[in-house]
Protein backbone atom coordinates (compact mmCIF):
# COMPACT_ATOMS: atom_id res chain seq x y z
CA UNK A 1 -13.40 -20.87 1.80
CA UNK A 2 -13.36 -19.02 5.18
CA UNK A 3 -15.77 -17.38 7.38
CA UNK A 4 -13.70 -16.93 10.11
CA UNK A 5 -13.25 -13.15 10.10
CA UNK A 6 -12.12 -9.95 12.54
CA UNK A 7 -15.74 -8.59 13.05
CA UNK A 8 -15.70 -4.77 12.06
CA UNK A 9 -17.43 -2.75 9.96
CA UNK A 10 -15.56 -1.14 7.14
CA UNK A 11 -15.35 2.93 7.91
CA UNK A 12 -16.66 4.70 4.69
CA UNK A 13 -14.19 5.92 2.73
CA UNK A 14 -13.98 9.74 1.48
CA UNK A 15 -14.88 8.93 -1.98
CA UNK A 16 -16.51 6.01 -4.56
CA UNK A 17 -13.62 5.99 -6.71
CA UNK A 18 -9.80 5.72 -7.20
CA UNK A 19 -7.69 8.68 -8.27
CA UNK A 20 -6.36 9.24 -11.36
CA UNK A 21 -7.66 9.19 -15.06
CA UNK A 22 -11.14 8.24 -15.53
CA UNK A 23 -13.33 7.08 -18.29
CA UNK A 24 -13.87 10.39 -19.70
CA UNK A 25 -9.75 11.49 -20.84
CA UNK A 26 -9.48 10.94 -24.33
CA UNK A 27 -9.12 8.00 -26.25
CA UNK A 28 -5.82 9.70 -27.38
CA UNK A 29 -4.22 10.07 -24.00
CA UNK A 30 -4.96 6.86 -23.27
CA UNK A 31 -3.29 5.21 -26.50
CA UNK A 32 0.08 7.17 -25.16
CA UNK A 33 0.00 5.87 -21.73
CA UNK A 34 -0.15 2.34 -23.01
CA UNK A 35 1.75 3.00 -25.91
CA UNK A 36 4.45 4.34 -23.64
CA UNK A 37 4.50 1.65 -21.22
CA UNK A 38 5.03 -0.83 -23.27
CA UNK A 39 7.60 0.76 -25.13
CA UNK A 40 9.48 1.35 -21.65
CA UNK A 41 9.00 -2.69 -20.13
CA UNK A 42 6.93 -1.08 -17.38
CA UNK A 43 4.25 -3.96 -15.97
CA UNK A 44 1.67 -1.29 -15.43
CA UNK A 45 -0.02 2.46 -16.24
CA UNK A 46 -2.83 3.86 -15.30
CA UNK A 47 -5.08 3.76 -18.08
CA UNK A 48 -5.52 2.55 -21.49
CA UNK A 49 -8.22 1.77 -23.97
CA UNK A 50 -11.21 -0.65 -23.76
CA UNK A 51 -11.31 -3.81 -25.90
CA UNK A 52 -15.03 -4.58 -27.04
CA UNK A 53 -16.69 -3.57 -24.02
CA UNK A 54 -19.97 -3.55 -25.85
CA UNK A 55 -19.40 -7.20 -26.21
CA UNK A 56 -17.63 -7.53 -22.28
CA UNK A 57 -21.10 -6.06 -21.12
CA UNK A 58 -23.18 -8.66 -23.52
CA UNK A 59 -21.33 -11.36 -21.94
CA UNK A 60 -22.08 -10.17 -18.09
CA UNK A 61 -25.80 -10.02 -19.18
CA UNK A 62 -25.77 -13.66 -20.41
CA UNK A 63 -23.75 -14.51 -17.69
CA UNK A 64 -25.26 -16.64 -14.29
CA UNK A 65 -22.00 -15.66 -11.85
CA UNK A 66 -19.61 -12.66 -12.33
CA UNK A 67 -16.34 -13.45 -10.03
CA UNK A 68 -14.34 -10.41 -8.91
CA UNK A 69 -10.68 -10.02 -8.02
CA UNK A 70 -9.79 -7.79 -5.08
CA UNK A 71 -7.12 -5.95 -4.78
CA UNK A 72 -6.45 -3.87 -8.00
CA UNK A 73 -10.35 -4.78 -8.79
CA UNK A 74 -13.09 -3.86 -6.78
CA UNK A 75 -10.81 -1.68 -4.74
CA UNK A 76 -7.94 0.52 -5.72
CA UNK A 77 -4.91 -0.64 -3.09
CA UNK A 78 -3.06 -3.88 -2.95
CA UNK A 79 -3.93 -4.81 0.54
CA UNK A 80 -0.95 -6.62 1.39
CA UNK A 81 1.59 -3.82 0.61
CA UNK A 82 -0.86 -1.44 2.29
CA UNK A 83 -0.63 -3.38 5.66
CA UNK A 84 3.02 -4.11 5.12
CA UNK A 85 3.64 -0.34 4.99
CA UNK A 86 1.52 0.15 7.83
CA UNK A 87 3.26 -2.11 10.13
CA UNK A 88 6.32 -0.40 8.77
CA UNK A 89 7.48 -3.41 6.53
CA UNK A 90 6.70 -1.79 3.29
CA UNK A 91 10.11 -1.89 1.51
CA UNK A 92 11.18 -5.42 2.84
CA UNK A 93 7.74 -6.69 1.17
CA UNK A 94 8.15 -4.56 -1.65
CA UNK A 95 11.14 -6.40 -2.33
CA UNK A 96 10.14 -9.84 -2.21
CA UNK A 97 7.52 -9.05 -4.34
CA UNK A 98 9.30 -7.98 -6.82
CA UNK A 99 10.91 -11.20 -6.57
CA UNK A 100 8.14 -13.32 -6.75
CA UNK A 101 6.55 -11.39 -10.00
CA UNK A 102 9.92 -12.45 -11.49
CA UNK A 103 9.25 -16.02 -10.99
CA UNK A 104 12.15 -16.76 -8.49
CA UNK A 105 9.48 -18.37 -5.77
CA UNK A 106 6.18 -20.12 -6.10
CA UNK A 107 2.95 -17.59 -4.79
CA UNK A 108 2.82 -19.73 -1.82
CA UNK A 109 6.72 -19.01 -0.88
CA UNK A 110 6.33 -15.36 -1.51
CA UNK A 111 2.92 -15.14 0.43
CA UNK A 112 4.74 -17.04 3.63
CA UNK A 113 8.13 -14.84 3.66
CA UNK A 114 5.90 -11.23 3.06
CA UNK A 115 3.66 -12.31 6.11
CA UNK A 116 6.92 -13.39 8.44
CA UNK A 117 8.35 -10.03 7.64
CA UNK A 118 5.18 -8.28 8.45
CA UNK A 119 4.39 -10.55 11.16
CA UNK A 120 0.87 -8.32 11.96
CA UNK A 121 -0.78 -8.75 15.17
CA UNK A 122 -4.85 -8.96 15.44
CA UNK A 123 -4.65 -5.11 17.10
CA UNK A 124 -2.31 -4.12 14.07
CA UNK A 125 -5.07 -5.56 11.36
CA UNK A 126 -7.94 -3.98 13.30
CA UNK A 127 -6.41 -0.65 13.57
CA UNK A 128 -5.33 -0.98 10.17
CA UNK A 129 -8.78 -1.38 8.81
CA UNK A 130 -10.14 1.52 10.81
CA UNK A 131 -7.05 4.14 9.90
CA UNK A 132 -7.25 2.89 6.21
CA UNK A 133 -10.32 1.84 4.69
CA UNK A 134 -9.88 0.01 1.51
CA UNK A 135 -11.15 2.73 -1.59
CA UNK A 136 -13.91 0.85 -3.57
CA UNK A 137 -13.04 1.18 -7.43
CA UNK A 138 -15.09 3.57 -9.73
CA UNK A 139 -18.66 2.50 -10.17
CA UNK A 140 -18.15 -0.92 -9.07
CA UNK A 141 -20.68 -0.69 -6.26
CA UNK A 142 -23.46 0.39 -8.44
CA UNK A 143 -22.66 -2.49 -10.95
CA UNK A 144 -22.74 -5.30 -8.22
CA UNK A 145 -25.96 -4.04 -7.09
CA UNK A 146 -27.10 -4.57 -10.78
CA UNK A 147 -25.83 -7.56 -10.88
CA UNK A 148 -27.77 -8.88 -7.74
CA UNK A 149 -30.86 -6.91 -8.72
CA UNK A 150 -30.86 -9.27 -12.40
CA UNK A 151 -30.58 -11.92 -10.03
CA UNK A 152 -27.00 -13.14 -10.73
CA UNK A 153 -24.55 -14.66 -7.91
CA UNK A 154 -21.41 -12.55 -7.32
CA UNK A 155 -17.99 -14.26 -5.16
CA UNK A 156 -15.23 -12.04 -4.27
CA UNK A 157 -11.80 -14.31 -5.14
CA UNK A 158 -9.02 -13.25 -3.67
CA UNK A 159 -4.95 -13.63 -2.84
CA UNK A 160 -5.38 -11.28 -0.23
CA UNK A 161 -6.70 -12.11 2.90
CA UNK A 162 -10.29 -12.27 4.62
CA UNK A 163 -9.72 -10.45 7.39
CA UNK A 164 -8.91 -7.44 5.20
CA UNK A 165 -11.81 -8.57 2.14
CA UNK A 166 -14.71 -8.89 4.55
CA UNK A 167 -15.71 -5.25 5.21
CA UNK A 168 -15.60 -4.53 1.48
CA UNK A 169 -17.80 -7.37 1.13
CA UNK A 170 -19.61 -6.39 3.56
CA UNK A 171 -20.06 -2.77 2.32
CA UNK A 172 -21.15 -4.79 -1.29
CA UNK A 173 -24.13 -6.56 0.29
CA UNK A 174 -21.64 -10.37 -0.78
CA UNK A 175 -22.51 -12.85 1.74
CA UNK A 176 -18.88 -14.31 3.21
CA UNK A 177 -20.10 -17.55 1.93
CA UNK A 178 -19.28 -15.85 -1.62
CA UNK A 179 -15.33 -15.36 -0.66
CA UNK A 180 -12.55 -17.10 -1.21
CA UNK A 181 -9.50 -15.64 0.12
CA UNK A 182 -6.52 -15.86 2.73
CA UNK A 183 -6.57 -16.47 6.46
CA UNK A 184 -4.22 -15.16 8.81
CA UNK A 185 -3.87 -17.31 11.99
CA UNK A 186 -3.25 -15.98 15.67
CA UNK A 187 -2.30 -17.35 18.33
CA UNK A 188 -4.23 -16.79 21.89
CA UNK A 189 -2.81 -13.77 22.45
CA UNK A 190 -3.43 -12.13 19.30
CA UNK A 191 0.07 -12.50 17.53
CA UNK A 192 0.95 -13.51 14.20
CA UNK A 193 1.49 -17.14 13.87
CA UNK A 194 1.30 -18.09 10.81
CA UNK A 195 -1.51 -18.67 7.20
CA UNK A 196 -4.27 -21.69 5.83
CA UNK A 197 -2.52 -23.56 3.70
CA UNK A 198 -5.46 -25.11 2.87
CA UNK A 199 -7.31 -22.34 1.21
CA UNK A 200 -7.51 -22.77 -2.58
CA UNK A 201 -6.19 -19.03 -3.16
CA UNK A 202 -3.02 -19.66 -1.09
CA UNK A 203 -1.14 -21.14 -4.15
CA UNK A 204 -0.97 -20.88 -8.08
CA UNK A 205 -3.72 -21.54 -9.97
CA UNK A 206 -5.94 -21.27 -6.41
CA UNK A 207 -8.55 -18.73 -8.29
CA UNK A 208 -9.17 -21.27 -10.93
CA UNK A 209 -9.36 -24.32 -8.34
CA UNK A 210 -12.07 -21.81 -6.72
CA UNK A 211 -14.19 -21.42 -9.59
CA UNK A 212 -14.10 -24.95 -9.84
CA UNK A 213 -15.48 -25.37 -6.67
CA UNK A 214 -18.37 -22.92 -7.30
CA UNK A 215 -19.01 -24.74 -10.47
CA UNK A 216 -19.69 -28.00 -8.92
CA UNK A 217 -22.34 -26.17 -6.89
CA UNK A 218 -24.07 -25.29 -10.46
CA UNK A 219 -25.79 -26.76 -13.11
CA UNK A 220 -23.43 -28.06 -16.05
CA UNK A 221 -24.63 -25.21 -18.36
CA UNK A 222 -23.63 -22.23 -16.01
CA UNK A 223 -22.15 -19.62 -17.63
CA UNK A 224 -19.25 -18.04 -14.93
CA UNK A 225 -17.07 -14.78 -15.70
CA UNK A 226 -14.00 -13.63 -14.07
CA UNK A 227 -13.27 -10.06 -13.87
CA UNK A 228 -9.77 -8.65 -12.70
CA UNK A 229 -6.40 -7.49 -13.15
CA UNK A 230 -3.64 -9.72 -12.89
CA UNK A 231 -2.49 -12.75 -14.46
CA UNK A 232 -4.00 -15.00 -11.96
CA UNK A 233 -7.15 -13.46 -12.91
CA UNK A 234 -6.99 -13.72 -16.91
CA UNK A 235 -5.50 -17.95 -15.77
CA UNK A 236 -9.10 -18.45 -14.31
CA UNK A 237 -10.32 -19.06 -17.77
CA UNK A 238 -11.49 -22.82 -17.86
CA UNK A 239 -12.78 -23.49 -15.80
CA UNK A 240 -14.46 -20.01 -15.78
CA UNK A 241 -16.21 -19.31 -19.39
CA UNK A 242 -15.30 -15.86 -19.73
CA UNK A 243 -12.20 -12.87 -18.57
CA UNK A 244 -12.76 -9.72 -18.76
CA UNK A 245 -9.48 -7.56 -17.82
CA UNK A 246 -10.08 -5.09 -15.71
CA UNK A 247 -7.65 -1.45 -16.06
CA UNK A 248 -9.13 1.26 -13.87
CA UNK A 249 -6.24 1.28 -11.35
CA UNK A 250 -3.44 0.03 -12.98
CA UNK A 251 -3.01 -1.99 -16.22
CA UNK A 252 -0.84 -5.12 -16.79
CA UNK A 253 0.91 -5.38 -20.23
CA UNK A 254 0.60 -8.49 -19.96
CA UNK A 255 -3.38 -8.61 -19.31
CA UNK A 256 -3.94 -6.27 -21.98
CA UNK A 257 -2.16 -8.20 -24.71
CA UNK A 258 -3.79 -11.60 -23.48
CA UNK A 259 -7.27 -10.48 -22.75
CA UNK A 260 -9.77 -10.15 -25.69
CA UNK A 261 -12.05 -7.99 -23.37
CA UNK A 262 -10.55 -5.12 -21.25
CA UNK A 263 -12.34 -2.07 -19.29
CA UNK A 264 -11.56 0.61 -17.55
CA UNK A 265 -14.31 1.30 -15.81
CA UNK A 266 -17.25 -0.80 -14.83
CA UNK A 267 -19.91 1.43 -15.84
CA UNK A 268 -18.55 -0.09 -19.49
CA UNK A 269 -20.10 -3.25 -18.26
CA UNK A 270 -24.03 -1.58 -17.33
């Protein structure tokens, strides 16, 4: 865990929610997208049906810590292609992480040759964050700040990095003592040089290594539930008690078929 950070605050961005279909198209629509997707071998669509979110948003209310993916999660983008394609990378990353999703390199490999393509400087990530604030996902600020206000603990876990993760935090009122993600290291002069190894999220099966280490923090019966949208996310569970896919930006066949609880949008969960 890192709390070595670029200082900036996050710019507000033009709207509290992603495009695309919301909670309110029709549960009919819906079936077709997914339906259609998984007909086709696509990974992802844009929206599909709930599973049991009355009982998704009984298990956040028993639960003492909620744990949040990122990218895909609490904000629309993927931040890594976003800063890849602002640096003017974007295909060359695209590339390798199409790669990696095929299982050709472990996350560690793909995260080290996608950040010596890039190869951002300090300037590059600062003006990146100011040109293109991350988009908070639908509703998901007003649910955090339920979930602090019923007194649970909320931790942002994330493959991305914390340079990029700490002004959305920021912007959520979650102390940087509640992240786990990436570091980028620079040299003295502000260029690239190279990533911690040593964070937990910097290799497979890093998001369940970090809710390990919040649950030796906690008493034996705390109840911890992972919310997000990849496969990382959904491999949390032990040592976190509970998943709960997440599909407001894009939906994982994958996720979906694994996950017994799946919503679209996180006023499902309030």
């Amino acid at each position: 865990m890192s709390s070595s950070v670029l200082s900036m605050v996050r710019p507000s961005a033009a709207t509290n929610g992603c495009a695309g279909p919301t909670a309110t198209a029709t549960a009919t629509l819906l079936a077709q997208q997914l339906n259609a997707a998984l007909a086709s071998g696509k990974s992802t669509v844009a929206a599909t049906q709930p599973k049991q979110p009355l009982q998704a948003a009984k298990i956040i209310k028993q639960s003492d810590i909620v744990c949040f993916d990122v990218d895909s999660t609490v904000i629309c983008e993927e931040g890594i292609d976003e800063l890849a394609e602002f640096c003017g990378k974007g295909s060359e990353v695209a590339r390798v992480t199409k790669e990696a999703m095929g299982g050709s390199m472990t996350f560690q490999d793909a995260l080290k040759i996608r950040l010596n393509i890039i190869r951002p400087t300090q300037q590059q990530v600062a003006e990146f964050i100011k040109q293109r604030p991350s988009t908070l996902s639908r509703n998901v600020k007003r649910f955090v700040a339920q979930l602090k206000a019923d007194g649970k603990q909320v931790y942002l876990i994330s493959g991305g990095f914390d340079c990029l993760i700490a002004p959305v935090a920021a912007e959520l009122g979650i102390p940087l003592s509640n992240m786990f993600a990436n570091k980028m290291l620079f040299d003295y002069k502000g260029a690239y040089d190279s990533f911690d190894v040593t964070q937990p999220t910097s290799h497979s099966g890093g998001k369940a290594e970090a809710i390990s280490m919040i649950r030796k923090q906690q008493p034996a019966d705390t109840l911890i539930t992972m919310i997000g949208d990849g496969a990382t996310d959904l491999e949390a569970v032990p040592p976190a008690n509970n998943f709960i896919g997440y599909g407001g930006n894009v939906v994982r066949a994958e996720v979906y078929r694994r996950a017994q609880y799946y919503i679209t949008d996180f006023e499902q969960l309030m």
